[in-house]
C-alpha atoms as a PDB file:
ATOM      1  CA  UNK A   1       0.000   0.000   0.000  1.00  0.00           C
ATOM      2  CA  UNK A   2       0.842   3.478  -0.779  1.00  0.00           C
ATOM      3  CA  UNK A   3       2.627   5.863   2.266  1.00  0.00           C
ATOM      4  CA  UNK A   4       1.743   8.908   0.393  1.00  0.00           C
ATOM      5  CA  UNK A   5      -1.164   9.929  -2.219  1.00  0.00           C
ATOM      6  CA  UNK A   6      -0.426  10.764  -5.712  1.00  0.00           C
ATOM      7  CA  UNK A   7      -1.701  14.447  -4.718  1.00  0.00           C
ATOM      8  CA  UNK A   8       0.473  14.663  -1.720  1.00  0.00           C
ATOM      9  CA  UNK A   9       3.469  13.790  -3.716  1.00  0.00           C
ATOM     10  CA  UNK A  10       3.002  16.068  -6.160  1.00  0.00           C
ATOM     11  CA  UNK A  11       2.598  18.401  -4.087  1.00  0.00           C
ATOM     12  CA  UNK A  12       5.627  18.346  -2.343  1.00  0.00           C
ATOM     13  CA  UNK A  13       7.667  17.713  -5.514  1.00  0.00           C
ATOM     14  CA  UNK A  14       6.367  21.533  -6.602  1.00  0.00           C
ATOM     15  CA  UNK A  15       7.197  22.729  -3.685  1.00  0.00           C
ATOM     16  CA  UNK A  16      10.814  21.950  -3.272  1.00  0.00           C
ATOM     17  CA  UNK A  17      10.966  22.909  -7.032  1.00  0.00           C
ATOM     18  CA  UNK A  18       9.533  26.345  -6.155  1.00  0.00           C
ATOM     19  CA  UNK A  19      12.310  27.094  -3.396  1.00  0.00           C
ATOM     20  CA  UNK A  20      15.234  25.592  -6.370  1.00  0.00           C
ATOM     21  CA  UNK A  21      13.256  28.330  -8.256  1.00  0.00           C
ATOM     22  CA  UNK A  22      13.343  31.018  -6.114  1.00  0.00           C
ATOM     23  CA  UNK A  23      16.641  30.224  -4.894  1.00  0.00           C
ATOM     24  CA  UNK A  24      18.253  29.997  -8.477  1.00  0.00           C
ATOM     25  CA  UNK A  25      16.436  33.704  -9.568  1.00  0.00           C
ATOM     26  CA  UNK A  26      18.471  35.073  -6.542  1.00  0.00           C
ATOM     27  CA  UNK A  27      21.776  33.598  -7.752  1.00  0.00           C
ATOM     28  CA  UNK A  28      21.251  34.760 -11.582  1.00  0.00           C
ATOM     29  CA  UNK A  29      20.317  38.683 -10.405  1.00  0.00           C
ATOM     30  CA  UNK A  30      23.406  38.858  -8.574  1.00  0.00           C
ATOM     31  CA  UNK A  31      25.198  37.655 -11.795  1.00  0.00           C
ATOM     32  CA  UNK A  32      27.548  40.867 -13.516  1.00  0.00           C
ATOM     33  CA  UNK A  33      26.869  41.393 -17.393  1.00  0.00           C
ATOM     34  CA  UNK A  34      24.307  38.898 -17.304  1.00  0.00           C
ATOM     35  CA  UNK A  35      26.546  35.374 -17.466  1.00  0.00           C
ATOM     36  CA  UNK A  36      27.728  33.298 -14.478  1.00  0.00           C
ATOM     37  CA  UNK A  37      30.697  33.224 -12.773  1.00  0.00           C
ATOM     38  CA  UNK A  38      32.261  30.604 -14.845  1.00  0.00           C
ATOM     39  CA  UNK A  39      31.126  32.427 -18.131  1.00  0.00           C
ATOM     40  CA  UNK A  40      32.989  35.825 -16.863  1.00  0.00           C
ATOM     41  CA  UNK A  41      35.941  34.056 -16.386  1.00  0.00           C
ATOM     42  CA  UNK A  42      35.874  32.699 -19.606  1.00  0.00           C
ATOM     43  CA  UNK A  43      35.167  36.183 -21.286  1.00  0.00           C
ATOM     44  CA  UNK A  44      37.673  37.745 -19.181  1.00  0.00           C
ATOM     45  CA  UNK A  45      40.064  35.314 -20.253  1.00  0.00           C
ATOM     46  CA  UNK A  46      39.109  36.018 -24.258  1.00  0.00           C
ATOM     47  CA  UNK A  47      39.373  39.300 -23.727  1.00  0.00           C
ATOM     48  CA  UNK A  48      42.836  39.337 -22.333  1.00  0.00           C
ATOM     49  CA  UNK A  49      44.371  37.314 -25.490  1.00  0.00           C
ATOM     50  CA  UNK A  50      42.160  40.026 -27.418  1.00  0.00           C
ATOM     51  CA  UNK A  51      44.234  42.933 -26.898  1.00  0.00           C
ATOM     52  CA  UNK A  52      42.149  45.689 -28.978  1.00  0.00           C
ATOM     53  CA  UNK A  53      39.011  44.702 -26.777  1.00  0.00           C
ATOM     54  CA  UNK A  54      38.514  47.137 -24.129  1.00  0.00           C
ATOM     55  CA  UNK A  55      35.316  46.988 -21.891  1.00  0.00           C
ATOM     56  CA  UNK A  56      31.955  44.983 -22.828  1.00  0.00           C
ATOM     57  CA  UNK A  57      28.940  45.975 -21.108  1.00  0.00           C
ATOM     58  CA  UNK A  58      25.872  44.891 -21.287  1.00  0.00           C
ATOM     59  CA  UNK A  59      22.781  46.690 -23.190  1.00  0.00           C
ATOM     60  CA  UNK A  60      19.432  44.248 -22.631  1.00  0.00           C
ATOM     61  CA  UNK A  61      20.038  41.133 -21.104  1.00  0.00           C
ATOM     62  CA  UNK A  62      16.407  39.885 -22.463  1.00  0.00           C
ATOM     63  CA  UNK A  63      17.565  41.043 -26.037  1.00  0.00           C
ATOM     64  CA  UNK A  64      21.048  39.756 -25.740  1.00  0.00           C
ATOM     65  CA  UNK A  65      23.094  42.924 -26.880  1.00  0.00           C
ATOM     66  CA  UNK A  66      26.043  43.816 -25.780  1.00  0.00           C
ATOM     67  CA  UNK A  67      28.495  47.148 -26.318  1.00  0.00           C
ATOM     68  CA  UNK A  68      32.014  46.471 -26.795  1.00  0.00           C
ATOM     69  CA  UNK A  69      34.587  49.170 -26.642  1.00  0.00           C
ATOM     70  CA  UNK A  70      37.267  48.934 -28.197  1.00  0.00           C
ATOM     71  CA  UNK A  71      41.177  50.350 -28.346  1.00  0.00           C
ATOM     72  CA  UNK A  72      40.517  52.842 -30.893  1.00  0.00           C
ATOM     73  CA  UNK A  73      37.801  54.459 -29.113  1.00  0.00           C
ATOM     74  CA  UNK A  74      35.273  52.555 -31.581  1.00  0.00           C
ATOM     75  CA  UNK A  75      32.265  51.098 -30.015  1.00  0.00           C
ATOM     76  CA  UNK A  76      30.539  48.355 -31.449  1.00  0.00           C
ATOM     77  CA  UNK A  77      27.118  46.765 -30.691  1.00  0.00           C
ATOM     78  CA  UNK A  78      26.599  43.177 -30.395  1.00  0.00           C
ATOM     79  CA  UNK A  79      23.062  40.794 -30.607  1.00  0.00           C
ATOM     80  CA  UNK A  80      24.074  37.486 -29.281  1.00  0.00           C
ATOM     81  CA  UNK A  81      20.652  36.479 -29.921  1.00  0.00           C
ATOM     82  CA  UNK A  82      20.076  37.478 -33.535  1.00  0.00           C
ATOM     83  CA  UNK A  83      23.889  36.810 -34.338  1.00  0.00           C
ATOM     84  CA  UNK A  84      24.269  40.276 -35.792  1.00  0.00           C
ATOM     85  CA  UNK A  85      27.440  42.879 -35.062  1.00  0.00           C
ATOM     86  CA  UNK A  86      27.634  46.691 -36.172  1.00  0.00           C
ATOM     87  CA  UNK A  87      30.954  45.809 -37.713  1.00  0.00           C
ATOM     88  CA  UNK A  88      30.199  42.861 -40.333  1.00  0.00           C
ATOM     89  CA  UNK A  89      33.880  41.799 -40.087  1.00  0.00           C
ATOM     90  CA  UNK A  90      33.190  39.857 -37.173  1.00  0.00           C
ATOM     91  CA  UNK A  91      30.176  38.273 -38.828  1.00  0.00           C
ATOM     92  CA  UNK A  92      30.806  34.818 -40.595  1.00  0.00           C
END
């Protein structure tokens, strides 16, 4: 025979899934141009070899654009999300 009923169970699955939830929204607001910590370091990284690279901030975070500043006092604008760049050089 069944401990729990099917309702019960379900309920308590959502529930725990709701605090993961919650718990995981606080982590990701906290996050710095929109990318974890592992991400940043990877960028940072990248952006070190790259040496005309200057500063990339972030524009929408829903939209996926980014500004990145480069060397020459250029500023270009990024859409991760559409895969589009204001300098079609970096486009393949």
């Amino acid at each position: 025979m069944r401990q729990m009923s099917i309702p019960c169970v379900i309920s308590g699955h959502l529930q725990k899934l709701g605090k993961k939830m919650d718990t995981r929204k606080v982590v990701v607001e906290n996050w710095k141009n929109g990318v974890g910590e592992r991400i940043e370091k990877k960028l940072q990284r990248t952006l070190e070899k790259i040496e005309s690279v200057v500063q990339v901030q972030m524009y929408s975070h829903a939209l996926g654009e980014y500004s990145v500043r480069l060397t020459n006092n250029r500023c270009l604008v990024v859409k991760l999300s559409m895969g589009t760049y204001s300098c079609k050089w970096w486009q393949v």
